[in-house]
C-alpha atoms as a PDB file:
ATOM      1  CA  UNK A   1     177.576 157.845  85.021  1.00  0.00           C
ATOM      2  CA  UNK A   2     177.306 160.464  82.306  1.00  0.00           C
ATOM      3  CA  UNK A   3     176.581 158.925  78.752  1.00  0.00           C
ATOM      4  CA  UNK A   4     179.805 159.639  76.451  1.00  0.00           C
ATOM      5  CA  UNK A   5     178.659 160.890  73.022  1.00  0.00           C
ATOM      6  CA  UNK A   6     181.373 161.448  70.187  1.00  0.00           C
ATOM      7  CA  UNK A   7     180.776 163.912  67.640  1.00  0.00           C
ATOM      8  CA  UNK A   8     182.626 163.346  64.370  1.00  0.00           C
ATOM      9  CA  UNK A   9     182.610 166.657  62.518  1.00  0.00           C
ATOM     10  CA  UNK A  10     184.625 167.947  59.943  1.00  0.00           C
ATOM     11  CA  UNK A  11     183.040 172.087  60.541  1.00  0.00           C
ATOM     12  CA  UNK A  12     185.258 173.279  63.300  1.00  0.00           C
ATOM     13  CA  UNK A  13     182.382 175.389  64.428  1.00  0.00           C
ATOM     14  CA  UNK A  14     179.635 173.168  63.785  1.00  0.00           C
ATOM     15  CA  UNK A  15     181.090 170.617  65.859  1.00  0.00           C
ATOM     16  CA  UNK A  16     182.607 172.534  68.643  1.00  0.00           C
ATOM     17  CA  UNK A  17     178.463 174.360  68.920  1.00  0.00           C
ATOM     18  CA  UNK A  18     177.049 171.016  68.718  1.00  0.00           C
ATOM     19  CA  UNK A  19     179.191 169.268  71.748  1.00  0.00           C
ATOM     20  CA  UNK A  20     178.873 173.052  73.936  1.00  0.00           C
ATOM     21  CA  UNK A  21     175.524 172.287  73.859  1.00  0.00           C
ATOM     22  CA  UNK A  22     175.681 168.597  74.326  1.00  0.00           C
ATOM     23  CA  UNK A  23     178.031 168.919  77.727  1.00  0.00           C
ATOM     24  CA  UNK A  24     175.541 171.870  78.590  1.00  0.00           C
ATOM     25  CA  UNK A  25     172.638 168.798  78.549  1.00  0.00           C
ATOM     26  CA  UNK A  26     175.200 167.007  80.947  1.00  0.00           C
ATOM     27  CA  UNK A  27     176.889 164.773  78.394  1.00  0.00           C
ATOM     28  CA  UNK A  28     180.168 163.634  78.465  1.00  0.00           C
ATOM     29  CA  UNK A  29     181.553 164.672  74.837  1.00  0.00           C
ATOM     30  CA  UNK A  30     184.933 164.238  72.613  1.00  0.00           C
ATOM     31  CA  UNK A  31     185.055 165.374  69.179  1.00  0.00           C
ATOM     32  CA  UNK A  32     187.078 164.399  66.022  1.00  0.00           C
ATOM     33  CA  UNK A  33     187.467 165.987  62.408  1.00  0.00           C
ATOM     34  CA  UNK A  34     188.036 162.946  60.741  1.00  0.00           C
ATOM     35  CA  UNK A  35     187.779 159.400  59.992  1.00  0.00           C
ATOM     36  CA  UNK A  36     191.533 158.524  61.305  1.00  0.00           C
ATOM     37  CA  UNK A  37     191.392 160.560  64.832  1.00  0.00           C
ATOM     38  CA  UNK A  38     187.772 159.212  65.362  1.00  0.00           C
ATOM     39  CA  UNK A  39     188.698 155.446  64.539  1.00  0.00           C
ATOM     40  CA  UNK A  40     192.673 155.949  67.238  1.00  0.00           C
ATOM     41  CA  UNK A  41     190.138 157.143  69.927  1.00  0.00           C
ATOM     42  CA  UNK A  42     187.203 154.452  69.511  1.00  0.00           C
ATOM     43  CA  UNK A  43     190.045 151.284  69.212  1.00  0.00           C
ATOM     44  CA  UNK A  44     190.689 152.625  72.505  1.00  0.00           C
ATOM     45  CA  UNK A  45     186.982 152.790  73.928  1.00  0.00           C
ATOM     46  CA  UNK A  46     183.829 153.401  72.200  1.00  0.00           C
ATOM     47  CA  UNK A  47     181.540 156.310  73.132  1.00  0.00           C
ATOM     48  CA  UNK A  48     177.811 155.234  74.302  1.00  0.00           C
ATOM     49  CA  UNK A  49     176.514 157.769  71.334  1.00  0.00           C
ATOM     50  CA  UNK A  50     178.242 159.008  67.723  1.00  0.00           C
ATOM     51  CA  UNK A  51     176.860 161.546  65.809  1.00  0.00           C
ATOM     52  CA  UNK A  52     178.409 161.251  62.181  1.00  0.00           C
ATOM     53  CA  UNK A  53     178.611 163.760  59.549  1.00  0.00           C
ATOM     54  CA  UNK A  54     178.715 161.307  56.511  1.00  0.00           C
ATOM     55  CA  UNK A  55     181.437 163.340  54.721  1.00  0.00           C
ATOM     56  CA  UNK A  56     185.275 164.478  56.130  1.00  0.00           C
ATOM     57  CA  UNK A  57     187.264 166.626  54.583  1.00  0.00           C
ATOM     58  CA  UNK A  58     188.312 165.082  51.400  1.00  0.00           C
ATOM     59  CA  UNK A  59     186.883 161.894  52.905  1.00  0.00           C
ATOM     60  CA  UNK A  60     183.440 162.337  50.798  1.00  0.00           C
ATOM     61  CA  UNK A  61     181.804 158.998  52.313  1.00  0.00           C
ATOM     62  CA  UNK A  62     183.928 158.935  55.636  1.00  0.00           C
ATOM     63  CA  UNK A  63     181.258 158.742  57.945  1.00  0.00           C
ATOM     64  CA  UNK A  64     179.578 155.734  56.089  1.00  0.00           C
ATOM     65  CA  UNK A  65     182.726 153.962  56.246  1.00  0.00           C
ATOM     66  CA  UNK A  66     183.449 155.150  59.860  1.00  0.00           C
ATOM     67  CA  UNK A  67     179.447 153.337  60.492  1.00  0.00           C
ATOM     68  CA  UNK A  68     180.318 150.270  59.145  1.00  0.00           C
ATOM     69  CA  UNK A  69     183.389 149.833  60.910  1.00  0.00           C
ATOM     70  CA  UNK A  70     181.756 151.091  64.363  1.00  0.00           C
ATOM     71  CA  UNK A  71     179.290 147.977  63.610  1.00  0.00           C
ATOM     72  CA  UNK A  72     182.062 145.660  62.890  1.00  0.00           C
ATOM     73  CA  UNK A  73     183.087 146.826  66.308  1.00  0.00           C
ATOM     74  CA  UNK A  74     179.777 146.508  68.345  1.00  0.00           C
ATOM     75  CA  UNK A  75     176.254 146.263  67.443  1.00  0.00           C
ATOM     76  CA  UNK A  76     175.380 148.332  71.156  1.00  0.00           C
ATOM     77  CA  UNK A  77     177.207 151.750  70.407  1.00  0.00           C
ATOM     78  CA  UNK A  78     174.105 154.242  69.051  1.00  0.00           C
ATOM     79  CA  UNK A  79     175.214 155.846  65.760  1.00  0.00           C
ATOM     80  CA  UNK A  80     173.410 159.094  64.595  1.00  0.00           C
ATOM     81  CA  UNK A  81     173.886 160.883  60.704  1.00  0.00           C
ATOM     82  CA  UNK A  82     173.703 164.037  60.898  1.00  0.00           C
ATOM     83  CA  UNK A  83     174.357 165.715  57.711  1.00  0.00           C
ATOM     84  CA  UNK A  84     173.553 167.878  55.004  1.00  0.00           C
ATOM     85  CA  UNK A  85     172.991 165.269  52.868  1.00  0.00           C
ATOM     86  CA  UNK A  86     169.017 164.796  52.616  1.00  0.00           C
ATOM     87  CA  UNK A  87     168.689 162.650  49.575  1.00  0.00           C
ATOM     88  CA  UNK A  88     166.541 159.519  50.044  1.00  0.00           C
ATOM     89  CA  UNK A  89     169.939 157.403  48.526  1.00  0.00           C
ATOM     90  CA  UNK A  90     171.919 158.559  51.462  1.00  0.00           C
ATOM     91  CA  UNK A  91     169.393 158.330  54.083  1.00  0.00           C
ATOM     92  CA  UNK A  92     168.187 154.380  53.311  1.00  0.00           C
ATOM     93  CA  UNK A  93     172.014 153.937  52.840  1.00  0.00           C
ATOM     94  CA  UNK A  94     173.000 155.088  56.533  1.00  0.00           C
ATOM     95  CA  UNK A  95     170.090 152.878  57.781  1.00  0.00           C
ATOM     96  CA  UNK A  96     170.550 149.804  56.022  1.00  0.00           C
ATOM     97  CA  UNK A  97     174.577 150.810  57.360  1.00  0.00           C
ATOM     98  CA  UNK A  98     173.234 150.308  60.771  1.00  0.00           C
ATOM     99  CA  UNK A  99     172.414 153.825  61.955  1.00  0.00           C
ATOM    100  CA  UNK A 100     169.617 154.155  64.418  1.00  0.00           C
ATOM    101  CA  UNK A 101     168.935 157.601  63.424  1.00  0.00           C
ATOM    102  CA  UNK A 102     169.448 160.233  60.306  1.00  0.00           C
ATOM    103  CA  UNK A 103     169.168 163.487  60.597  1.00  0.00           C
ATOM    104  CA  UNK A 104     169.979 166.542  58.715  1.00  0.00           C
ATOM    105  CA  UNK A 105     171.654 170.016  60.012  1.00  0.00           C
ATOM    106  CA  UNK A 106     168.864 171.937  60.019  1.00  0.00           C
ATOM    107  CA  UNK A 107     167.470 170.313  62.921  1.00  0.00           C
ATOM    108  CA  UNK A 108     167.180 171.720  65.697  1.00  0.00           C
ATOM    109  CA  UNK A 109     169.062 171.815  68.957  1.00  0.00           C
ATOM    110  CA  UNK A 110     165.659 170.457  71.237  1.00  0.00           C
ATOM    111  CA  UNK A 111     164.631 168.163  68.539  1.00  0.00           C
ATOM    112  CA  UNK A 112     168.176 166.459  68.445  1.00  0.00           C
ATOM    113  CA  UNK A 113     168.381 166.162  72.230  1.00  0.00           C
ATOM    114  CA  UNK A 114     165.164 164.680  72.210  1.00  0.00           C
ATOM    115  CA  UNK A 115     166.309 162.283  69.345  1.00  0.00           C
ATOM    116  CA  UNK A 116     169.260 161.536  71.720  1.00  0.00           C
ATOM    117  CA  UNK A 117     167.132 160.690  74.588  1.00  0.00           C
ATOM    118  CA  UNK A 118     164.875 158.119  73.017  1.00  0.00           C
ATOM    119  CA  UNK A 119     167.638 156.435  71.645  1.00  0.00           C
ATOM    120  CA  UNK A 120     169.514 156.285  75.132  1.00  0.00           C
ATOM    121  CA  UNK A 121     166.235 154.887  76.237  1.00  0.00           C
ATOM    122  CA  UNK A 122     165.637 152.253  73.442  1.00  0.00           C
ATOM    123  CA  UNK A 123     168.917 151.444  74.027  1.00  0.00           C
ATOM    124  CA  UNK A 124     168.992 150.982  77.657  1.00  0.00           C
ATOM    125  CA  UNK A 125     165.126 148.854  77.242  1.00  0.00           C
ATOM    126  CA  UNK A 126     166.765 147.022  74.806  1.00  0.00           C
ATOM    127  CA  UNK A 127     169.890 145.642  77.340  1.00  0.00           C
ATOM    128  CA  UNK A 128     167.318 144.634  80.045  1.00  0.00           C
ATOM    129  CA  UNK A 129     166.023 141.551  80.400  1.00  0.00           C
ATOM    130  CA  UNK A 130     162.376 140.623  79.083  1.00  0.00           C
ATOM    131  CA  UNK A 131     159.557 140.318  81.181  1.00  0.00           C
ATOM    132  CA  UNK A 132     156.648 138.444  79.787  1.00  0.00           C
ATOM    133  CA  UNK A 133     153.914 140.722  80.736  1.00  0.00           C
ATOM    134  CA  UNK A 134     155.078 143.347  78.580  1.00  0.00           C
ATOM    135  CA  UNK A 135     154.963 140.818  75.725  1.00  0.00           C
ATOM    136  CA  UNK A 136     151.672 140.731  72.918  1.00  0.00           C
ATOM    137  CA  UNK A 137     151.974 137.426  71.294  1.00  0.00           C
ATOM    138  CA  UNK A 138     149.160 137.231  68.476  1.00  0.00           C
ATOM    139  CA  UNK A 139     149.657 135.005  65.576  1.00  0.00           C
ATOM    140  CA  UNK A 140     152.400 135.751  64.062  1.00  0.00           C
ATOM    141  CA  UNK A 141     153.170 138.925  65.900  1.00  0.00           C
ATOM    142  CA  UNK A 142     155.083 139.292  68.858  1.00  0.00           C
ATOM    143  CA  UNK A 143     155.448 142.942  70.549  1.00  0.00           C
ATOM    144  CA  UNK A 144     157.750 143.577  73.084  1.00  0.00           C
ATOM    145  CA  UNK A 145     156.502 146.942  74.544  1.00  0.00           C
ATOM    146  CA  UNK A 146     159.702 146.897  76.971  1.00  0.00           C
ATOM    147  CA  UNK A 147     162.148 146.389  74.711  1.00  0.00           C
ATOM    148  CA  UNK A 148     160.311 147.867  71.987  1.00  0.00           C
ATOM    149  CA  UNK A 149     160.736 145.542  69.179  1.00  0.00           C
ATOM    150  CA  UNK A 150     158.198 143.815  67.272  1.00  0.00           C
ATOM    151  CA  UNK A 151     158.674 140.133  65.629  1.00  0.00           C
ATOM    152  CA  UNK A 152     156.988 138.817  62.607  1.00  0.00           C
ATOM    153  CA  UNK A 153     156.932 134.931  61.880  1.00  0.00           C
ATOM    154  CA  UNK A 154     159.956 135.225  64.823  1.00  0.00           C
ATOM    155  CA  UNK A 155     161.890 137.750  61.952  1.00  0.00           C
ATOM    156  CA  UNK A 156     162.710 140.954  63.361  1.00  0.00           C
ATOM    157  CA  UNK A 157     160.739 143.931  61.629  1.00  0.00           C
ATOM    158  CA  UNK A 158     162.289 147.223  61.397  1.00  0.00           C
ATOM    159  CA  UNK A 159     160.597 149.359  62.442  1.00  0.00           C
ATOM    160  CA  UNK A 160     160.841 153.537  63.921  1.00  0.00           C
ATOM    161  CA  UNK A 161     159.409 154.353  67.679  1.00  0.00           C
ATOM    162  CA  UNK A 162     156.280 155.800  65.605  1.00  0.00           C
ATOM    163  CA  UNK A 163     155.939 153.100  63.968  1.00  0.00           C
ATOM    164  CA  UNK A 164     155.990 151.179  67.053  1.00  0.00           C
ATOM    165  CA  UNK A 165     153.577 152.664  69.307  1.00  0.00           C
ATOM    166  CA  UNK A 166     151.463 152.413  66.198  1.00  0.00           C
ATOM    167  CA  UNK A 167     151.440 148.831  65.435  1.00  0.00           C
ATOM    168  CA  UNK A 168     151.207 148.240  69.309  1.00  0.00           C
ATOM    169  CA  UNK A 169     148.491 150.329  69.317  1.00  0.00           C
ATOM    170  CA  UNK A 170     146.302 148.441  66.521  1.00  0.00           C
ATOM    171  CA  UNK A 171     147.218 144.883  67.609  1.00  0.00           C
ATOM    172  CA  UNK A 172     146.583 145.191  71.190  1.00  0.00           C
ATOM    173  CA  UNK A 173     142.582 145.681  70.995  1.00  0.00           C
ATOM    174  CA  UNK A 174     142.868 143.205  67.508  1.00  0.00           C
ATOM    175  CA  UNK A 175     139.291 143.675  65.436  1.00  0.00           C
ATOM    176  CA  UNK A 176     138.684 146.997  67.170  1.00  0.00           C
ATOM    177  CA  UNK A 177     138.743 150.061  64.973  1.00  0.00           C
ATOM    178  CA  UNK A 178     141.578 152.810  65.824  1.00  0.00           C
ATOM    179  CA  UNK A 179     140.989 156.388  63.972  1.00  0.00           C
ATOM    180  CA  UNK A 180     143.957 158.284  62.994  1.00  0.00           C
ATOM    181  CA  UNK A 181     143.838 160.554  66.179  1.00  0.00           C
ATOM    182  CA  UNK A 182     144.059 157.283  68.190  1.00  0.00           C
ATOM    183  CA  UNK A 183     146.757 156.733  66.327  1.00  0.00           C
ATOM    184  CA  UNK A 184     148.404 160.187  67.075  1.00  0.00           C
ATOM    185  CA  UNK A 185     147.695 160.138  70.643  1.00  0.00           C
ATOM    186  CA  UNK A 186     148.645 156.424  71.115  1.00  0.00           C
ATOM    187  CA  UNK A 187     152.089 157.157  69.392  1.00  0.00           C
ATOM    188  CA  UNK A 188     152.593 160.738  70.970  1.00  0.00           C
ATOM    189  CA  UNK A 189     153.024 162.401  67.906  1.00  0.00           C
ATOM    190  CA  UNK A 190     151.267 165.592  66.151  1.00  0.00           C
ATOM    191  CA  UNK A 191     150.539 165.426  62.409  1.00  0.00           C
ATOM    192  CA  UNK A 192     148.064 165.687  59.665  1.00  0.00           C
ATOM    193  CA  UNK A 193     145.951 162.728  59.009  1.00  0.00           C
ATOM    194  CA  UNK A 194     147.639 162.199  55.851  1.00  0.00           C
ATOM    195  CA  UNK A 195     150.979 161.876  58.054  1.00  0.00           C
ATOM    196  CA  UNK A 196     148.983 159.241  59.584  1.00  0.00           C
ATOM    197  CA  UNK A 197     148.185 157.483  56.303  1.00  0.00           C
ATOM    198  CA  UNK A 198     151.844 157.555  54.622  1.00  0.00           C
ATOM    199  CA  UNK A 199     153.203 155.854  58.442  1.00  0.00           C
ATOM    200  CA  UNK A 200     150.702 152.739  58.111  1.00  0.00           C
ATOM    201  CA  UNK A 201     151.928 152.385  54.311  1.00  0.00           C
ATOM    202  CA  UNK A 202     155.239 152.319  55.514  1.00  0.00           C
ATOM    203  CA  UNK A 203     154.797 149.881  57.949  1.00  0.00           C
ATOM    204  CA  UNK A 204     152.623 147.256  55.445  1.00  0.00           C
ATOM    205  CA  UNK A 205     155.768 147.642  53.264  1.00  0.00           C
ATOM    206  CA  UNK A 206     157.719 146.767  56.334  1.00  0.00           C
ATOM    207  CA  UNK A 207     155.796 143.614  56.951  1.00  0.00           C
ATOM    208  CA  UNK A 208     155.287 142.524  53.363  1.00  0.00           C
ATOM    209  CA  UNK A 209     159.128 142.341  53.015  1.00  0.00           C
ATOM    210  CA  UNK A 210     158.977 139.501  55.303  1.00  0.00           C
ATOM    211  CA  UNK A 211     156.020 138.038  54.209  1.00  0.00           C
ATOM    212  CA  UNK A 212     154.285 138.802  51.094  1.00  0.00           C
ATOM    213  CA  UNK A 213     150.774 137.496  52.164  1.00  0.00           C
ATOM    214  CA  UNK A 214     150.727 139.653  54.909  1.00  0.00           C
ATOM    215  CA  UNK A 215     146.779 141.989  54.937  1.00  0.00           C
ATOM    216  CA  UNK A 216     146.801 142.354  59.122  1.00  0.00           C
ATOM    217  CA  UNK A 217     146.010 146.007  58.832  1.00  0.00           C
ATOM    218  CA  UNK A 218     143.176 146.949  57.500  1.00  0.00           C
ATOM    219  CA  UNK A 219     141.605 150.113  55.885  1.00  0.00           C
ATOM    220  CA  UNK A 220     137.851 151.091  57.291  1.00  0.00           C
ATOM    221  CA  UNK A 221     136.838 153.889  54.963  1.00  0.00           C
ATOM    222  CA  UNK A 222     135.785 157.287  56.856  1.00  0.00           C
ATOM    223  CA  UNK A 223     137.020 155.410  60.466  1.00  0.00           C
ATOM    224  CA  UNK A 224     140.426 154.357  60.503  1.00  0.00           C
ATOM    225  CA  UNK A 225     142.376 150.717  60.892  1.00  0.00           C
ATOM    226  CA  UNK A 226     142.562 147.552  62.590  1.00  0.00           C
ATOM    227  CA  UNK A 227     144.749 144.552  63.395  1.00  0.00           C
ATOM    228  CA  UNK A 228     142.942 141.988  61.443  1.00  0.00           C
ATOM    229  CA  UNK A 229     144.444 138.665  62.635  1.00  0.00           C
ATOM    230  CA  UNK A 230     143.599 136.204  60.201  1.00  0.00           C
ATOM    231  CA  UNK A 231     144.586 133.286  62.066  1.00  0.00           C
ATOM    232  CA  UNK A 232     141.877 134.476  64.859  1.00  0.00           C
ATOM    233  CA  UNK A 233     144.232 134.500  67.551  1.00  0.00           C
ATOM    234  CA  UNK A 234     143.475 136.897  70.757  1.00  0.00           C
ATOM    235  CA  UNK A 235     146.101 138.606  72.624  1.00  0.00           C
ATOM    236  CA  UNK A 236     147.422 136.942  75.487  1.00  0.00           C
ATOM    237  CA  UNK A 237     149.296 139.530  77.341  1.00  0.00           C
ATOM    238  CA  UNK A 238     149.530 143.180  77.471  1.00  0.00           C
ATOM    239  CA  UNK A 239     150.759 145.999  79.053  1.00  0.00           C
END
């Protein structure tokens, strides 16, 4: 069964180019110009995927109030910003809403269908059930590389898919040095080393909001990082 994506769009032509393309990538896809429509059609049954522009018409924050009521409906429908709105306000605002992506117009068509993709397959990792080999337990850490989450002090840290495949990629070999191409390679992306440096501050900021003695990653000057695990724990299990 074709995934049903909803596109909620207050551009005629923006919208009616973005779901062309979208059915053209073998989607199944209805579109909406506005909060009201969109809400009639999803009390009847929610799309798999809904790509929100955040404001409609005369609606100016529409789509954030059309997020927060698609999370009071269920926490499984995939919700996607994409807007012209690239202020950092906006952006942490559609996260925090419960967005699992935000992206602005000037994206392009590849790049969002990719986007799509990797949230259809987060998704679809995250309904199966666990299997314990695909679980790294060390100290407080626990990595599920299946369903792609990662646990702090049993807390759930929120985290991107870079930021995933980076962490799992430090605390699986814990103590062992990772450079920044490691990094790259290990999370299957292509930046600048600085790139590299701004995603592991994010990710300590991630962690210290949970826990505000948290030093696991470490800095080696002129090498790289590591997962330092203070409590000397080894990894059990990996995949």
């Amino acid at each position: 069964m074709s995934k049903r994506i909803a596109i909620v769009e207050d551009e005629a032509a923006i919208r009616e180019n973005y779901a062309a393309l979208l059915r053209q990538q073998g989607y199944q896809v209805q579109t909406y110009a506005n909060r009201d429509s969109a809400c009639a059609a999803f009390s009847l049954q929610l799309p798999h995927l809904v790509i929100l522009d955040i404001g409609l018409q005369d609606d100016y924050d529409g789509g954030f109030k059309l997020c927060q009521w698609l999370r009071n409906q269920s926490q499984h429908v995939a919700i996607i910003f994409l807007t012209a709105r690239d202020n950092d306000f906006d952006t942490v605002s559609g996260l925090r809403m419960g967005a699992d992506d935000y992206l602005t117009k000037d994206i392009s068509m590849p790049h969002l269908t990719a986007r799509i993709a990797a949230i259809f397959r987060r998704h679809e990792l995250l309904n199966k059930p666990a299997e314990t080999d695909h679980i790294v337990q060390i100290g407080d850490l626990t990595i599920d590389a299946q369903r792609m989450t990662v646990h702090w002090q049993d807390t759930t840290v929120d985290i991107t898919i870079t930021e995933f495949w980076m962490i799992h990629s430090l605390a699986k070999v814990p103590g062992h040095v990772k450079s920044r191409q490691q990094l790259m390679d290990d999370a299957k992306i292509f930046v600048d080393d600085s790139t590299i440096t701004s995603h592991v501050k994010r990710i300590r900021k991630k962690f210290l909001k949970l826990d505000d003695n948290f030093d696991c990653i470490e800095s080696i000057y002129g090498m790289g990082y590591r997962w330092h695990d203070t409590a000397g724990n080894e990894l059990q299990k990996d995949q």
